[in-house]
PDB file of N, CA and C in Angstrom:
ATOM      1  N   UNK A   1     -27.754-182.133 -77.649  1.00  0.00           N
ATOM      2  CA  UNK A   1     -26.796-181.979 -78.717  1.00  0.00           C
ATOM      3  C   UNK A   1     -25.512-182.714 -78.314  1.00  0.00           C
ATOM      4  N   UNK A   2     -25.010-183.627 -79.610  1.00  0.00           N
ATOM      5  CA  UNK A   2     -23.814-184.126 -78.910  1.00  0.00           C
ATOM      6  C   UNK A   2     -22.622-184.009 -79.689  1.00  0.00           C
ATOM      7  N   UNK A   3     -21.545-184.025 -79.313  1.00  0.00           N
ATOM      8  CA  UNK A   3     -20.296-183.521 -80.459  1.00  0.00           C
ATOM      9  C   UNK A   3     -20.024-184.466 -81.040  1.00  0.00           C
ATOM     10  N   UNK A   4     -19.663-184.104 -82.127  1.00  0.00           N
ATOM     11  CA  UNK A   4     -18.967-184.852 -83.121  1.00  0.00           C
ATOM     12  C   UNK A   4     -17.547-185.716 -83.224  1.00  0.00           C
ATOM     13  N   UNK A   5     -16.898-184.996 -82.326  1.00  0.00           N
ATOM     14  CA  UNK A   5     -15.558-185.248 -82.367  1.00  0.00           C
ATOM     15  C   UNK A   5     -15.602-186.236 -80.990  1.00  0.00           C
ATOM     16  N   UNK A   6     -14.996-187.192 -80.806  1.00  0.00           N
ATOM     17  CA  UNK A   6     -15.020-188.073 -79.516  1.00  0.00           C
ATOM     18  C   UNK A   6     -14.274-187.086 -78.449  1.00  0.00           C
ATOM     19  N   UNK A   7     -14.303-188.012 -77.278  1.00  0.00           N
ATOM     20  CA  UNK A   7     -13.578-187.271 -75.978  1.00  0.00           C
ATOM     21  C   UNK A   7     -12.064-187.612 -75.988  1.00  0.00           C
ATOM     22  N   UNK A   8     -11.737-188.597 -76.579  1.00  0.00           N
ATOM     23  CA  UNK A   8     -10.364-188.616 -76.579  1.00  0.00           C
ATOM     24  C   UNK A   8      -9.726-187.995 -77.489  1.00  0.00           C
ATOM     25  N   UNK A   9     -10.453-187.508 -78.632  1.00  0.00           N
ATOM     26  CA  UNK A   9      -9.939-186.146 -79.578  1.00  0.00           C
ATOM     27  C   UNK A   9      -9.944-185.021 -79.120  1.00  0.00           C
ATOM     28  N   UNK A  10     -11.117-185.119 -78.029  1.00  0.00           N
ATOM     29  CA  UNK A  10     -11.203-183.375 -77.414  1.00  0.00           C
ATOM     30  C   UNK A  10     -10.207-183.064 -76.478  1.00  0.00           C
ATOM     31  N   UNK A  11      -9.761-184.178 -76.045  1.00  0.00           N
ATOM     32  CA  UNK A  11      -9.018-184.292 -74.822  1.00  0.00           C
ATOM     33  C   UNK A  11      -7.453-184.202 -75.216  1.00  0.00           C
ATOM     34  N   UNK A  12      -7.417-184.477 -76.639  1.00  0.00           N
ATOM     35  CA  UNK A  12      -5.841-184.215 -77.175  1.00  0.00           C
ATOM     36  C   UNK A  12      -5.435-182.686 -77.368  1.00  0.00           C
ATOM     37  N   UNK A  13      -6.711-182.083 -78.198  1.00  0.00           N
ATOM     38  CA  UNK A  13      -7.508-180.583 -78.056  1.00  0.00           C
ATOM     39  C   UNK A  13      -6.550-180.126 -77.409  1.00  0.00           C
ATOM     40  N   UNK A  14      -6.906-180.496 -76.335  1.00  0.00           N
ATOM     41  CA  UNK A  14      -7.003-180.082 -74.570  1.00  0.00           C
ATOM     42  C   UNK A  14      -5.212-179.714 -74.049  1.00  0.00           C
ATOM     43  N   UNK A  15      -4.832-180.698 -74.313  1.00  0.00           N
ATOM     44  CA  UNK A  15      -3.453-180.594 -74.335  1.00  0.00           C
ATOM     45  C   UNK A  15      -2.855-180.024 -75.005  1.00  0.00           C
ATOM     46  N   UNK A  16      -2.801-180.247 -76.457  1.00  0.00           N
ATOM     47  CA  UNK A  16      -2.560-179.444 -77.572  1.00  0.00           C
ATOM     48  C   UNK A  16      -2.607-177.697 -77.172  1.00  0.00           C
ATOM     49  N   UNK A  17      -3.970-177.210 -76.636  1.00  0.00           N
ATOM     50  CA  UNK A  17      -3.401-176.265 -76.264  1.00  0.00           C
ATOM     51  C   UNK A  17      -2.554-175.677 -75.461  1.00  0.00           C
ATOM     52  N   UNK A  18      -2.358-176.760 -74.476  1.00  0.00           N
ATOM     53  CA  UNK A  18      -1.598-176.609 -73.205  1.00  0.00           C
ATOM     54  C   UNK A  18      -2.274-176.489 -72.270  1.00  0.00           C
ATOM     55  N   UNK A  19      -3.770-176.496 -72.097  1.00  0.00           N
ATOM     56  CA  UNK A  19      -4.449-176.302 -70.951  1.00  0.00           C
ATOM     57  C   UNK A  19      -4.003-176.778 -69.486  1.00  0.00           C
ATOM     58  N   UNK A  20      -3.871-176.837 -68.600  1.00  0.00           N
ATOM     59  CA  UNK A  20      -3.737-177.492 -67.258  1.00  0.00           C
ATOM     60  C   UNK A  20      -4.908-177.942 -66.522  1.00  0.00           C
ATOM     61  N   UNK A  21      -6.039-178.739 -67.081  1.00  0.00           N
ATOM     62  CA  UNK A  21      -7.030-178.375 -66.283  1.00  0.00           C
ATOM     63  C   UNK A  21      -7.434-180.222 -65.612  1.00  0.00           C
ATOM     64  N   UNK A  22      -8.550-180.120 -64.780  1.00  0.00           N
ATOM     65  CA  UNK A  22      -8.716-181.343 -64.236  1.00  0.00           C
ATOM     66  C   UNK A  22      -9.850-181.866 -65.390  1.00  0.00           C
ATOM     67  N   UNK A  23      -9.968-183.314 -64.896  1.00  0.00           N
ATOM     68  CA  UNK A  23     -10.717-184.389 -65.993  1.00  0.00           C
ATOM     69  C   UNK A  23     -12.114-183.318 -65.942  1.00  0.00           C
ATOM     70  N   UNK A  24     -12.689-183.242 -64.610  1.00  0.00           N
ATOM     71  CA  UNK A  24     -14.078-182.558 -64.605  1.00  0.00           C
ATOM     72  C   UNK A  24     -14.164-181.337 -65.245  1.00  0.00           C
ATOM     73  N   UNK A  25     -13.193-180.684 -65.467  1.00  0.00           N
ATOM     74  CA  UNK A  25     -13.051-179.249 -65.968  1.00  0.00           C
ATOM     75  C   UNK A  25     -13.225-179.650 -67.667  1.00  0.00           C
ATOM     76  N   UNK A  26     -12.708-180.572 -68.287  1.00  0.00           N
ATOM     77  CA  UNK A  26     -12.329-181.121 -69.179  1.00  0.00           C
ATOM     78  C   UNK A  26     -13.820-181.345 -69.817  1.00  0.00           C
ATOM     79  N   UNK A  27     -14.395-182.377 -68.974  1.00  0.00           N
ATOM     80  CA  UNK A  27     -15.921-182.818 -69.495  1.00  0.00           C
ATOM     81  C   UNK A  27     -16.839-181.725 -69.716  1.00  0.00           C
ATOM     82  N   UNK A  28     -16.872-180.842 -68.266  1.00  0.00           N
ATOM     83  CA  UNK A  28     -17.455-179.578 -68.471  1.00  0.00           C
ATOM     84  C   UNK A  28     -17.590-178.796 -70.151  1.00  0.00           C
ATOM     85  N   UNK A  29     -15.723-178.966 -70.297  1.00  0.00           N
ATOM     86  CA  UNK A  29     -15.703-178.157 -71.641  1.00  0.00           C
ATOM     87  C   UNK A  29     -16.207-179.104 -72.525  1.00  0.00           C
ATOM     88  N   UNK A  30     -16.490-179.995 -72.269  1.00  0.00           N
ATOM     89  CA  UNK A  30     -16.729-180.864 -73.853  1.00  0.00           C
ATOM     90  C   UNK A  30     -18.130-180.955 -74.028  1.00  0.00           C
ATOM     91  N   UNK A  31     -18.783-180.418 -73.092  1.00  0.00           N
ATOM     92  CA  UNK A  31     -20.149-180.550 -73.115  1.00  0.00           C
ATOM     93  C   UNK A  31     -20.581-179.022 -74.132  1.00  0.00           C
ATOM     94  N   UNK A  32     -20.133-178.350 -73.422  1.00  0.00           N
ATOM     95  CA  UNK A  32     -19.548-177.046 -74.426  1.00  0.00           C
ATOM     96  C   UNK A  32     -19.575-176.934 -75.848  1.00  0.00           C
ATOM     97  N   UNK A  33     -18.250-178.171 -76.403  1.00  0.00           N
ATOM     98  CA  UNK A  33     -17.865-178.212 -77.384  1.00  0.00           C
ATOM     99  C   UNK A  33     -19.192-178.407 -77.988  1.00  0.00           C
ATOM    100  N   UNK A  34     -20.064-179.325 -77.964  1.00  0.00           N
ATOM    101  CA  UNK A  34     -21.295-179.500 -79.062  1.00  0.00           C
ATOM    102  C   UNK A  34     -21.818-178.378 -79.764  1.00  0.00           C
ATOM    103  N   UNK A  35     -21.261-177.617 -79.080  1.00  0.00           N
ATOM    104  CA  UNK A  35     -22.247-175.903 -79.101  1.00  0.00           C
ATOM    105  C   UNK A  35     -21.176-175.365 -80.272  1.00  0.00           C
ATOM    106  N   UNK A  36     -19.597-175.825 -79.754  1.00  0.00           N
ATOM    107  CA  UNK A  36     -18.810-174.770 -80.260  1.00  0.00           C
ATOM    108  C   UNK A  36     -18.731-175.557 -81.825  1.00  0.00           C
ATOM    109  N   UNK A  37     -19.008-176.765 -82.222  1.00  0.00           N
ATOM    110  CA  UNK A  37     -18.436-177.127 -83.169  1.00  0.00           C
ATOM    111  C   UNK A  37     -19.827-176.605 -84.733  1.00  0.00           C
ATOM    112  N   UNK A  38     -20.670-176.563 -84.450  1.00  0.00           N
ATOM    113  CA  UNK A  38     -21.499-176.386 -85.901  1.00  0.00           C
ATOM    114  C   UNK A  38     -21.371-174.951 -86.065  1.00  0.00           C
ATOM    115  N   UNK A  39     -20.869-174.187 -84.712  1.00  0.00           N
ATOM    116  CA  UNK A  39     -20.382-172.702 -85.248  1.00  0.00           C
ATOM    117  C   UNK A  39     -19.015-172.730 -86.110  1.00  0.00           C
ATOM    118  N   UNK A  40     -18.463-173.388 -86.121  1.00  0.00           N
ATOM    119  CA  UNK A  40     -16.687-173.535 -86.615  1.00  0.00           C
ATOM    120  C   UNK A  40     -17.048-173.800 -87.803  1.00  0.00           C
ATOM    121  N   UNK A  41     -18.183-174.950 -88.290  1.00  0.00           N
ATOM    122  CA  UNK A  41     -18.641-175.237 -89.772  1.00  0.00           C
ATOM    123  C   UNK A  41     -19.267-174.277 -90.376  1.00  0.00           C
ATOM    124  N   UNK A  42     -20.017-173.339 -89.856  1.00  0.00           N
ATOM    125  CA  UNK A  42     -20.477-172.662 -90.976  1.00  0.00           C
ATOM    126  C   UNK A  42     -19.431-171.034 -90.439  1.00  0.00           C
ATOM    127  N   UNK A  43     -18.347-171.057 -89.918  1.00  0.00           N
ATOM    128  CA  UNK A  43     -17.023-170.598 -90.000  1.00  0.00           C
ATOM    129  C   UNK A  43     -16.659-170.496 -91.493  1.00  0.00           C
ATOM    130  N   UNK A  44     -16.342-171.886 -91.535  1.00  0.00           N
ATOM    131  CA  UNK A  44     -15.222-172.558 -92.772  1.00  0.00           C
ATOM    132  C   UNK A  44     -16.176-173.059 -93.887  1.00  0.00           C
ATOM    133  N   UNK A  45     -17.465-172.431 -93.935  1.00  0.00           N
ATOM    134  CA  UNK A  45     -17.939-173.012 -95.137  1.00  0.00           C
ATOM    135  C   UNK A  45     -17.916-172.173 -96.425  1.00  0.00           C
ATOM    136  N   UNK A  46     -17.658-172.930 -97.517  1.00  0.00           N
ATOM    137  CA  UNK A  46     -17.037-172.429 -98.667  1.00  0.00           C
ATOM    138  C   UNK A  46     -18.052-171.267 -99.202  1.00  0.00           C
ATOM    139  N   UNK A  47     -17.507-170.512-100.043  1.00  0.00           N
ATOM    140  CA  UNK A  47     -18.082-169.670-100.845  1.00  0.00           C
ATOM    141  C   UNK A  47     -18.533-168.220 -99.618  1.00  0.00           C
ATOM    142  N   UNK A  48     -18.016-167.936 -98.522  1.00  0.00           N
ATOM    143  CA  UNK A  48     -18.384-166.898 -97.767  1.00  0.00           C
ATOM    144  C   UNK A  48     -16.873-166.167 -97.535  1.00  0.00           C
ATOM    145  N   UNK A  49     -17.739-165.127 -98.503  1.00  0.00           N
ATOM    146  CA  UNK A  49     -16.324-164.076 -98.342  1.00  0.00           C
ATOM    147  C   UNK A  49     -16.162-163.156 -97.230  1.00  0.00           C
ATOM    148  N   UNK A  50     -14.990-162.227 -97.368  1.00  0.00           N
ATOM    149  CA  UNK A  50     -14.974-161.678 -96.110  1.00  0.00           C
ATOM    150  C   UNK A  50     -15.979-160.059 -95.862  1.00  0.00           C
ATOM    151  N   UNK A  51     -16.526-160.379 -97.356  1.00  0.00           N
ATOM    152  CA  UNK A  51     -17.936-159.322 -96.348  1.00  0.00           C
ATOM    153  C   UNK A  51     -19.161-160.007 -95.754  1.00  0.00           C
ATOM    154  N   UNK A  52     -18.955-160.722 -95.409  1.00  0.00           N
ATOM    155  CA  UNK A  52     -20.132-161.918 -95.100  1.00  0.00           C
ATOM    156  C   UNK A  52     -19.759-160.950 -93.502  1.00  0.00           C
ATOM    157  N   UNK A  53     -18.374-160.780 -92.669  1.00  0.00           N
ATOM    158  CA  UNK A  53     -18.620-160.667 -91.537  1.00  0.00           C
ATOM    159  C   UNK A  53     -18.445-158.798 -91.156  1.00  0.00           C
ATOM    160  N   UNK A  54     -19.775-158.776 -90.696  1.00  0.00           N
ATOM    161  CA  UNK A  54     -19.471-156.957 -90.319  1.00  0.00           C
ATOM    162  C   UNK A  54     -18.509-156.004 -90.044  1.00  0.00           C
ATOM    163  N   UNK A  55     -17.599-156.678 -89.399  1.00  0.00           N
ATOM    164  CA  UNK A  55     -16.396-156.343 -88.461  1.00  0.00           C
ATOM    165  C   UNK A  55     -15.672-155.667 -89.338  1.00  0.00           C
ATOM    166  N   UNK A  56     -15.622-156.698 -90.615  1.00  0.00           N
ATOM    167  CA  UNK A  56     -14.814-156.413 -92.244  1.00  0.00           C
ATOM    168  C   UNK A  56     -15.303-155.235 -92.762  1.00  0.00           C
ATOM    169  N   UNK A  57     -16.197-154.580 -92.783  1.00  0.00           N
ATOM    170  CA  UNK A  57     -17.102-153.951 -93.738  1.00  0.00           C
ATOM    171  C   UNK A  57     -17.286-152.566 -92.914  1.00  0.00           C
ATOM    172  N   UNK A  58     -17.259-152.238 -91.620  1.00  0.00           N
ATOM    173  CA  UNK A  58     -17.560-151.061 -90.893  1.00  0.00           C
ATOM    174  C   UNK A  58     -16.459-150.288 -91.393  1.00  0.00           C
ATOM    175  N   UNK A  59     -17.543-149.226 -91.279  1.00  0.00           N
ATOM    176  CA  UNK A  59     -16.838-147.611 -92.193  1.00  0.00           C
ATOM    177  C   UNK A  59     -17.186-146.767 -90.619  1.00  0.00           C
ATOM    178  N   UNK A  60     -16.594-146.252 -90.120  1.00  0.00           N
ATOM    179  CA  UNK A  60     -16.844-145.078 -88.811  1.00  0.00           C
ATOM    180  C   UNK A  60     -16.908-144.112 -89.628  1.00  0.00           C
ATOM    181  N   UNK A  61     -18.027-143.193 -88.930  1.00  0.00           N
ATOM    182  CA  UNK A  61     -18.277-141.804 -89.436  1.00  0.00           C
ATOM    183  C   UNK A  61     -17.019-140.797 -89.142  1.00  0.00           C
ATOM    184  N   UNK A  62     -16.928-139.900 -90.165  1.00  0.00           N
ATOM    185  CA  UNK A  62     -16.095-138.766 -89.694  1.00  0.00           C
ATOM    186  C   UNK A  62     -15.961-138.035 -88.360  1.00  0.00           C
ATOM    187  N   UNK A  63     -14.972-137.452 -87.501  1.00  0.00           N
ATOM    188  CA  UNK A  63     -15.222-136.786 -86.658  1.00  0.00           C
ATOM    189  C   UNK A  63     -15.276-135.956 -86.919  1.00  0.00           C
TER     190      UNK A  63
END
């Protein structure tokens, strides 16, 4: 699987968050990223409301 986004976008990412990390730490994560990015799309894909996610929707029983 390979990402979508190039390494010099991931690598702005990278900074952007403020990370401090070394180049190898960097690649490591970007190898990562392939994984993290088709989860983010069907994140943000249209028409899924917010009972789509459980978290939203849990009722706890009475004590």
């Amino acid at each position: 699987m390979t990402a979508t986004t190039s390494l010099a976008d991931f690598e702005a990412l990278v900074r952007r968050a403020g990370l401090a990390i070394t180049p190898a730490q960097v690649a490591e994560l970007y190898v990562g990223w392939a994984h993290v990015e088709p989860m983010l799309a069907r994140i943000r894909a249209p028409g899924r409301g917010r009972e789509a996610e459980p978290a939203l929707i849990f009722r706890p029983e009475p004590a």
